[in-house]
C-alpha atoms as a PDB file:
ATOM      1  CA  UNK A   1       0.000   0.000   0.000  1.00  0.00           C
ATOM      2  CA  UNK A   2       1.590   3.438  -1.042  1.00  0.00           C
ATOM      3  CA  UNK A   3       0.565   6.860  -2.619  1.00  0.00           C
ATOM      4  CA  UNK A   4       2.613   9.853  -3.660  1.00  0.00           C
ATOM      5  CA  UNK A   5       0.872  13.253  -4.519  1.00  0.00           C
ATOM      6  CA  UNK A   6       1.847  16.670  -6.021  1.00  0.00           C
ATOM      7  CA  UNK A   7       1.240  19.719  -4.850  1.00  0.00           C
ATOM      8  CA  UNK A   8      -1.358  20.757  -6.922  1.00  0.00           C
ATOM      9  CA  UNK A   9      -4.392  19.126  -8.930  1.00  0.00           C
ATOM     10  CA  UNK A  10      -3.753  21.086 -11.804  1.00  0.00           C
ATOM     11  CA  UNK A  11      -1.360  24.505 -12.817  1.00  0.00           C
ATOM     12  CA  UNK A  12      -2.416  27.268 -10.336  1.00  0.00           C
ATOM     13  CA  UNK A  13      -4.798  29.421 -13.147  1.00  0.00           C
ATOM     14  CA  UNK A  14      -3.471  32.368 -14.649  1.00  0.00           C
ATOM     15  CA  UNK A  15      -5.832  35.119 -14.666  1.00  0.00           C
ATOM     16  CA  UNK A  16      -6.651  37.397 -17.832  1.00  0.00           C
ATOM     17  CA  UNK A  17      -7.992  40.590 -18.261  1.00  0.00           C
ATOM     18  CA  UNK A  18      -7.112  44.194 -19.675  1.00  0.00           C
ATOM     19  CA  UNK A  19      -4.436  45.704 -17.973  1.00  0.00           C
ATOM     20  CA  UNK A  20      -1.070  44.709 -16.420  1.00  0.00           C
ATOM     21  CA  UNK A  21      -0.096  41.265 -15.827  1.00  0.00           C
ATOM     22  CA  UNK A  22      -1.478  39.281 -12.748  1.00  0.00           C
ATOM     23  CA  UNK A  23       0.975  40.372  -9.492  1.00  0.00           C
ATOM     24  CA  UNK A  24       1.095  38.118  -6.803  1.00  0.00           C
ATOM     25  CA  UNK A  25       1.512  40.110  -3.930  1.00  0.00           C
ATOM     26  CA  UNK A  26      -1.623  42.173  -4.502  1.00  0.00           C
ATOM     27  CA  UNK A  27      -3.675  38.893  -4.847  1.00  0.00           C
ATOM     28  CA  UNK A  28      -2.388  37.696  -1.531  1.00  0.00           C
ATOM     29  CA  UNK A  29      -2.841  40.912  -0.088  1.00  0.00           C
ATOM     30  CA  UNK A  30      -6.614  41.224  -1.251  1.00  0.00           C
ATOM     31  CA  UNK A  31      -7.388  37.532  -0.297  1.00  0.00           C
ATOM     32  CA  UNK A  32      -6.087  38.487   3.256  1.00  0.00           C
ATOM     33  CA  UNK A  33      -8.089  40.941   3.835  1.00  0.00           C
ATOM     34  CA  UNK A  34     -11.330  39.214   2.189  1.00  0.00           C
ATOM     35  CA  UNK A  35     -10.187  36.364   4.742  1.00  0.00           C
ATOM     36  CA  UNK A  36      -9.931  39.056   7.275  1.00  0.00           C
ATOM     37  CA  UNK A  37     -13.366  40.734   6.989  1.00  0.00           C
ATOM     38  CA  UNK A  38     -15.429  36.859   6.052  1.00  0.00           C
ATOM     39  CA  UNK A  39     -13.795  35.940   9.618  1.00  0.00           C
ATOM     40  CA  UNK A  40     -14.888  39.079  11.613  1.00  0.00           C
ATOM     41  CA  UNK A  41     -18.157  38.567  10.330  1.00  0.00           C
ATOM     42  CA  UNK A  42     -17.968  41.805   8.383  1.00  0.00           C
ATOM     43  CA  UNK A  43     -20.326  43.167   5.101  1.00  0.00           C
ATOM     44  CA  UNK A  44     -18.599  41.329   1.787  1.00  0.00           C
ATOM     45  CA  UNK A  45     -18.502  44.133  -0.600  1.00  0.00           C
ATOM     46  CA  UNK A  46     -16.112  44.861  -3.290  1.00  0.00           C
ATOM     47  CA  UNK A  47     -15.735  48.484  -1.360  1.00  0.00           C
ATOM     48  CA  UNK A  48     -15.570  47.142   1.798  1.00  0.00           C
ATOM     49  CA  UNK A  49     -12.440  44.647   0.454  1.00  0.00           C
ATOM     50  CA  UNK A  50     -11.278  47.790  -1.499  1.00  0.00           C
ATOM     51  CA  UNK A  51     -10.820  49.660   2.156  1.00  0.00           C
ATOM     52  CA  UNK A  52      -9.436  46.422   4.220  1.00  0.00           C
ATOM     53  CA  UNK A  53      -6.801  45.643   1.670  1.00  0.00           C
ATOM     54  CA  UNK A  54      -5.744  48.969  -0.052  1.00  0.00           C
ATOM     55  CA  UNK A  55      -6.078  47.446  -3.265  1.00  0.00           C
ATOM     56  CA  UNK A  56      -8.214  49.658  -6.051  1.00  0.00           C
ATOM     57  CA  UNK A  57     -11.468  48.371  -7.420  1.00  0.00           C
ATOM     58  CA  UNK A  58      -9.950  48.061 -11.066  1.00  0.00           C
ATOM     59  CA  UNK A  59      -7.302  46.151  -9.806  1.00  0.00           C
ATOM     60  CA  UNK A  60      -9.511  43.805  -7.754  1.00  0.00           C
ATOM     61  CA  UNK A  61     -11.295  43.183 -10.979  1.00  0.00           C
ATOM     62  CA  UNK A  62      -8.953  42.875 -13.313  1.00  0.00           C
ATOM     63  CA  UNK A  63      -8.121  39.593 -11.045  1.00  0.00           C
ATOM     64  CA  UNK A  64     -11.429  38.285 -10.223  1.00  0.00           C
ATOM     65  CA  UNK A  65     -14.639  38.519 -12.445  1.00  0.00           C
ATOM     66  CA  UNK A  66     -16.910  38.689  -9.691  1.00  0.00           C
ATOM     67  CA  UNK A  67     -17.438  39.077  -6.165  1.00  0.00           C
ATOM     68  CA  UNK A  68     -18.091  35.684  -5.628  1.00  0.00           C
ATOM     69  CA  UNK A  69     -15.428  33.929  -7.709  1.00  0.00           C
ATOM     70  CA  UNK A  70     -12.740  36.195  -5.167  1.00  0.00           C
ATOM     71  CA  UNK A  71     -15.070  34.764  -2.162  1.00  0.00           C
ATOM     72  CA  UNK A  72     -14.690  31.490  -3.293  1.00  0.00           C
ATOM     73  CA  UNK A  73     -10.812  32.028  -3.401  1.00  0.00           C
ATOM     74  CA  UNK A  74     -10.732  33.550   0.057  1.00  0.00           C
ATOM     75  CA  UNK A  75     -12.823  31.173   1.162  1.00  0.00           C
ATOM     76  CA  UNK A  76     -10.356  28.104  -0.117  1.00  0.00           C
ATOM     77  CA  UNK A  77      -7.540  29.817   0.735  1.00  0.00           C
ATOM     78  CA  UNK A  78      -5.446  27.528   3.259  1.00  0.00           C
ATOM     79  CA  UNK A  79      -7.200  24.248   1.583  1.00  0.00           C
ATOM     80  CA  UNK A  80      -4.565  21.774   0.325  1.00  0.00           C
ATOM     81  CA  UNK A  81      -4.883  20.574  -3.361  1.00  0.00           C
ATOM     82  CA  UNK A  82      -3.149  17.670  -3.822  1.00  0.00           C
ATOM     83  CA  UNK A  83      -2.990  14.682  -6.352  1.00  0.00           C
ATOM     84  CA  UNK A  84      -2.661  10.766  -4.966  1.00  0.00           C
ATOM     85  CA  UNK A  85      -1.181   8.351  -7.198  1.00  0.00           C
ATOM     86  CA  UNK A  86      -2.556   5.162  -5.821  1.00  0.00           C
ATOM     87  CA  UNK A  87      -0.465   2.064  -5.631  1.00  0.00           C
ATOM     88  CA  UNK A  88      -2.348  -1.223  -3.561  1.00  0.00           C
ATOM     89  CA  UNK A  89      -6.058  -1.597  -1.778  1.00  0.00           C
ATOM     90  CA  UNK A  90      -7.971   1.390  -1.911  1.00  0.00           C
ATOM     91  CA  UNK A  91      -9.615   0.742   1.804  1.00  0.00           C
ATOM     92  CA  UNK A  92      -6.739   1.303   3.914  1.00  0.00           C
ATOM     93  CA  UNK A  93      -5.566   4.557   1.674  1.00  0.00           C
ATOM     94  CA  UNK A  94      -8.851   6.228   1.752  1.00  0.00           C
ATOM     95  CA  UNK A  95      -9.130   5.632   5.544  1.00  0.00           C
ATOM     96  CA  UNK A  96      -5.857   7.183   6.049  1.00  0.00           C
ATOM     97  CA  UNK A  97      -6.820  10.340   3.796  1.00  0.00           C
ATOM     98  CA  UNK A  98     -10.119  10.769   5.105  1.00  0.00           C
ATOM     99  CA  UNK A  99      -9.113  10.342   8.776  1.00  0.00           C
ATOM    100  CA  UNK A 100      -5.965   9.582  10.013  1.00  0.00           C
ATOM    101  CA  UNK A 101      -3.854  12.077   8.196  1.00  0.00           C
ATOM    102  CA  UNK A 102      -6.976  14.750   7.797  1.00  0.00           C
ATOM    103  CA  UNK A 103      -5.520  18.132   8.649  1.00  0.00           C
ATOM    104  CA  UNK A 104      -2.822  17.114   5.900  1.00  0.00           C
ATOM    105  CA  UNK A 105      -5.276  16.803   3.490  1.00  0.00           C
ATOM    106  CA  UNK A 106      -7.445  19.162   4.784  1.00  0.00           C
ATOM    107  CA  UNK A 107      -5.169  21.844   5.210  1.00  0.00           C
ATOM    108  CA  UNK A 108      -3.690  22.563   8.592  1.00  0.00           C
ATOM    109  CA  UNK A 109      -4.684  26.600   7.994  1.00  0.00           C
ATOM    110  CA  UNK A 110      -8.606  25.167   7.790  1.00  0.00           C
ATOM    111  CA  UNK A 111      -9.844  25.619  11.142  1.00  0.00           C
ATOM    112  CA  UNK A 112     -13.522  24.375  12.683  1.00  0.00           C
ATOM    113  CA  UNK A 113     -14.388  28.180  12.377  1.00  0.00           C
ATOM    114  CA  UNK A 114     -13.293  28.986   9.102  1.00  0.00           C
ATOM    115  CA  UNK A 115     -15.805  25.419   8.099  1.00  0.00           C
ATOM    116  CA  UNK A 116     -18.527  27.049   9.716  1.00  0.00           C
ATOM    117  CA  UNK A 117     -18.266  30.515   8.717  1.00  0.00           C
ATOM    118  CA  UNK A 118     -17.774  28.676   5.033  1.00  0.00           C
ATOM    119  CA  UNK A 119     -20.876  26.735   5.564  1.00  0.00           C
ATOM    120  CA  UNK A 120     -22.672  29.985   6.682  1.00  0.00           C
ATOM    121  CA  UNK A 121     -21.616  32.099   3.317  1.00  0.00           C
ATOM    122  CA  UNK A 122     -22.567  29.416   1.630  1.00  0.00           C
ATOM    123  CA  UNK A 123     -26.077  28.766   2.565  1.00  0.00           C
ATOM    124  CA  UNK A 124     -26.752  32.146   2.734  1.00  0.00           C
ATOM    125  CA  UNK A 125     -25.571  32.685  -1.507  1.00  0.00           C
ATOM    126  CA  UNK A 126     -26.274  29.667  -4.056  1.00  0.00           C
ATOM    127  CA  UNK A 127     -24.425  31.932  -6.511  1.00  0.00           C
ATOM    128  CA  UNK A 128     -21.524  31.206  -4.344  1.00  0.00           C
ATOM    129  CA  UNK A 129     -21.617  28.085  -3.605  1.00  0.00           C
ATOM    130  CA  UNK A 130     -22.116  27.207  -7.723  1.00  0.00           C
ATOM    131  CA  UNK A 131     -18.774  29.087  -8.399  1.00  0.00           C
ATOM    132  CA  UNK A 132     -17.047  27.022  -5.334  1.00  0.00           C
ATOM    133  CA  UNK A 133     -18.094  23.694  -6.673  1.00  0.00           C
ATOM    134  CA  UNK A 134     -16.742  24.512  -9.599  1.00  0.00           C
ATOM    135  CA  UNK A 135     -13.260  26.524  -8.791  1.00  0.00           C
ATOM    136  CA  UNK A 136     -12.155  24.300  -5.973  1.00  0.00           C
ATOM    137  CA  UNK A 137     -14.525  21.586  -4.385  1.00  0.00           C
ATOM    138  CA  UNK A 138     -15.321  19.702  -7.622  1.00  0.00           C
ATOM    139  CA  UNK A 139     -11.554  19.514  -8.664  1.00  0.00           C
ATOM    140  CA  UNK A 140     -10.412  18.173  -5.081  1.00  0.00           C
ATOM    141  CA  UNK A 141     -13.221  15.422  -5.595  1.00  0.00           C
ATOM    142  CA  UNK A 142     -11.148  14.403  -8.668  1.00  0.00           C
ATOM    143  CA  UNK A 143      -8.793  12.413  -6.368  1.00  0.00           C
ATOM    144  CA  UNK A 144     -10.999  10.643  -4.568  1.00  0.00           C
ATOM    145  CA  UNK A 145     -13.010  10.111  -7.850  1.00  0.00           C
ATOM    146  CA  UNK A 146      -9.604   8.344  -9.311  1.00  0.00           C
ATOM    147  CA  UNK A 147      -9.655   6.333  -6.204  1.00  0.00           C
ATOM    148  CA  UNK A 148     -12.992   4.626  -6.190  1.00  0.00           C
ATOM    149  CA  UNK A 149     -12.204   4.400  -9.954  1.00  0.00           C
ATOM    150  CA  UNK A 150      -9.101   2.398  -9.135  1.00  0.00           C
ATOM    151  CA  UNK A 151     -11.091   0.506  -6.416  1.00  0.00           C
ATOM    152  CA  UNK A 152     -13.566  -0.897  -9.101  1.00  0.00           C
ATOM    153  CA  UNK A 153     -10.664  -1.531 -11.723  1.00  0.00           C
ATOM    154  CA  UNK A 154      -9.486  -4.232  -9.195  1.00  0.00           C
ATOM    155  CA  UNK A 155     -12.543  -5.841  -8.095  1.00  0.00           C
ATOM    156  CA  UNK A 156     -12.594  -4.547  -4.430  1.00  0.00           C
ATOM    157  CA  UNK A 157     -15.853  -2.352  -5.114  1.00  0.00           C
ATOM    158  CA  UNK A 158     -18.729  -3.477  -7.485  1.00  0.00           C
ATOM    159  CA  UNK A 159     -18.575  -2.566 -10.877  1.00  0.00           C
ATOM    160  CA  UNK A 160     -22.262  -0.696 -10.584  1.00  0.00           C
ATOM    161  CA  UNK A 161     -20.978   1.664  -7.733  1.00  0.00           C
ATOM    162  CA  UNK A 162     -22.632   5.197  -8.719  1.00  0.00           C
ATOM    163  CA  UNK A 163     -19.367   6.879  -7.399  1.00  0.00           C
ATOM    164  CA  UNK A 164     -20.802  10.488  -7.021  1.00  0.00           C
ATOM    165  CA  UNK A 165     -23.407   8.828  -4.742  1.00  0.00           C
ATOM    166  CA  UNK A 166     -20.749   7.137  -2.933  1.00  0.00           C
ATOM    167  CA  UNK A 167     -18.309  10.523  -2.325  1.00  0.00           C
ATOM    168  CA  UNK A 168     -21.608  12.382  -1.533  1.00  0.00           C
ATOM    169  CA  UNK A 169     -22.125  10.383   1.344  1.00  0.00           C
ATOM    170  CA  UNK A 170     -18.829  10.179   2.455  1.00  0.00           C
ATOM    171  CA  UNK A 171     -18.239  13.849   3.144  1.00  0.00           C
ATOM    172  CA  UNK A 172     -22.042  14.050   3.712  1.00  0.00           C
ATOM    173  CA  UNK A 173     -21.549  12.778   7.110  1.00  0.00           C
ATOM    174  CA  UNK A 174     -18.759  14.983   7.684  1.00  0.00           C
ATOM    175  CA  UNK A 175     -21.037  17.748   7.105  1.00  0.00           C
ATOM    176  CA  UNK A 176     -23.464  16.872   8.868  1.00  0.00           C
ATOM    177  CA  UNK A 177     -21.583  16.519  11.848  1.00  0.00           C
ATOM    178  CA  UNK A 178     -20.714  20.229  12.146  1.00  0.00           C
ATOM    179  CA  UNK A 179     -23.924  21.303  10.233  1.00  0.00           C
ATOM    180  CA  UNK A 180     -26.743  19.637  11.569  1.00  0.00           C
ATOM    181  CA  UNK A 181     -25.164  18.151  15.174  1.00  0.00           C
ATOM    182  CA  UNK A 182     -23.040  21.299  15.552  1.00  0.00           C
ATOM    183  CA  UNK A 183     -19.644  19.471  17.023  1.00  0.00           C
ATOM    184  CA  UNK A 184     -16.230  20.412  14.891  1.00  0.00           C
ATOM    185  CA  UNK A 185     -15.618  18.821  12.505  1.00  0.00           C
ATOM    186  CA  UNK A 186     -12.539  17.243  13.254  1.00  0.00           C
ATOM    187  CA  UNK A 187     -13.402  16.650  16.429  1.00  0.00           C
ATOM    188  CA  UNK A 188     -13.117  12.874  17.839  1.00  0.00           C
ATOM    189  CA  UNK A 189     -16.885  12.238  18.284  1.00  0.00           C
ATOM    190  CA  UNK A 190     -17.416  13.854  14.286  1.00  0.00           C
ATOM    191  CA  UNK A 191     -14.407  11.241  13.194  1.00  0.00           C
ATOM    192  CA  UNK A 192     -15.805   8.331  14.686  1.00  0.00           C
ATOM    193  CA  UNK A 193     -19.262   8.767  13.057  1.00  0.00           C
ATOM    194  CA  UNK A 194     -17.551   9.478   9.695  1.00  0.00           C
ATOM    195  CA  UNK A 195     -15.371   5.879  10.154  1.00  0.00           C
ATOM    196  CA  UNK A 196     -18.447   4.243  11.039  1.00  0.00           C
ATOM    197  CA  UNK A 197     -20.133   5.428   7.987  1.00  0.00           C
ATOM    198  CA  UNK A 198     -17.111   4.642   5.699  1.00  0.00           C
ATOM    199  CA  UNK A 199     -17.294   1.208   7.040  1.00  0.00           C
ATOM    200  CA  UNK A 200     -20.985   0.736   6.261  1.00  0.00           C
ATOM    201  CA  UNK A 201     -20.683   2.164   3.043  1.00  0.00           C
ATOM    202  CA  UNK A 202     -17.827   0.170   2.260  1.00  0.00           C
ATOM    203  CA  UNK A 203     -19.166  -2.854   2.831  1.00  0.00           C
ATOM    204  CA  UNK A 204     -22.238  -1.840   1.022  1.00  0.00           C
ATOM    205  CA  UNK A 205     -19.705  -1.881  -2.051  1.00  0.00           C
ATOM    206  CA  UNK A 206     -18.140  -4.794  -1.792  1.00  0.00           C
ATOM    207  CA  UNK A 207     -18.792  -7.442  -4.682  1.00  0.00           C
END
């Protein structure tokens, strides 16, 4: 049993627009300060990130699009993005991803509170939560998508698994841990559940 990753899924995207090139350092700094103002609980306006990070509007959009696609951003920011090369049973790697080595895939900078503030935003705006699915969440998914992939390839899941179905209730419980029970959601009591789930589902799978 083995895995290797990368650092990221795929190249970090190169934004486009009129204007001088993309810089770095202003991206970081207006992230920051989006980060700053979703984690005091503060209005989410293009102004009021124009004021907290010093960076002008035209600049702010020449980066981002759209409010929400730099909300979805600041709202990732931290998240790991890695890609597993998978190399034995699937089980005992997808155990160790999900649980035992969870703030490494998770991202050691994503914090309880940043989850729920996350989950909070993104109740709150659909808009948001579309152009999060499909800047970050859905491309993280891709790994585990590969795995249950593999899994089927070599007979340890069914070759009818509906995989989507299968990853949504995976992190489903996880969710509903913090959303719905309201304990962290790395917290022991939340991990347990989630194993306990994994194992049910599991052996739902098997051939």
């Amino acid at each position: 049993m083995s895995y290797h990753y990368t650092e990221r899924e795929d190249p970090k995207p190169v934004r486009t627009g009129p204007g001088r090139p993309p810089n770095e350092a202003l991206d970081r700094q207006v992230i920051i300060a989006a980060r700053r103002l979703i984690r005091e609980g503060k209005p989410l306006t293009i102004q009021e990130i124009v004021e907290a990070s010093g960076a002008s509007r035209s600049a702010i959009y020449r980066r981002w699009p759209s409010l929400n696609e730099l909300l979805a951003d600041a709202l990732d920011h931290g998240r790991t993005n890695r890609v597993y090369s998978f190399d034995g049973p699937i089980k005992p790697i997808l155990e160790e991803l999900l649980f035992d080595r969870m703030h490494e895939t998770v991202g050691r900078g994503y914090t309880d509170k940043h989850y729920r503030r996350h989950l909070e935003l993104m109740m709150a705006n659909p808009q948001l939560q579309k152009v999060y699915w499909e800047k970050h969440a859905s491309r993280r998914l891709k790994c585990m998508q590969r795995a249950l992939q593999a899994a089927k390839d070599n007979g340890e899941i069914r070759r009818d698994v509906d995989i989507e179905a299968a990853l949504d209730a995976i992190y489903g419980v996880r969710t509903f841990q913090t959303a719905v029970r309201g304990v962290p959601f790395d917290s022991p009591e939340a991990v347990q559940r989630a194993r306990a789930a994994f194992d049910l589902l599991r052996k739902g799978m098997e051939p």
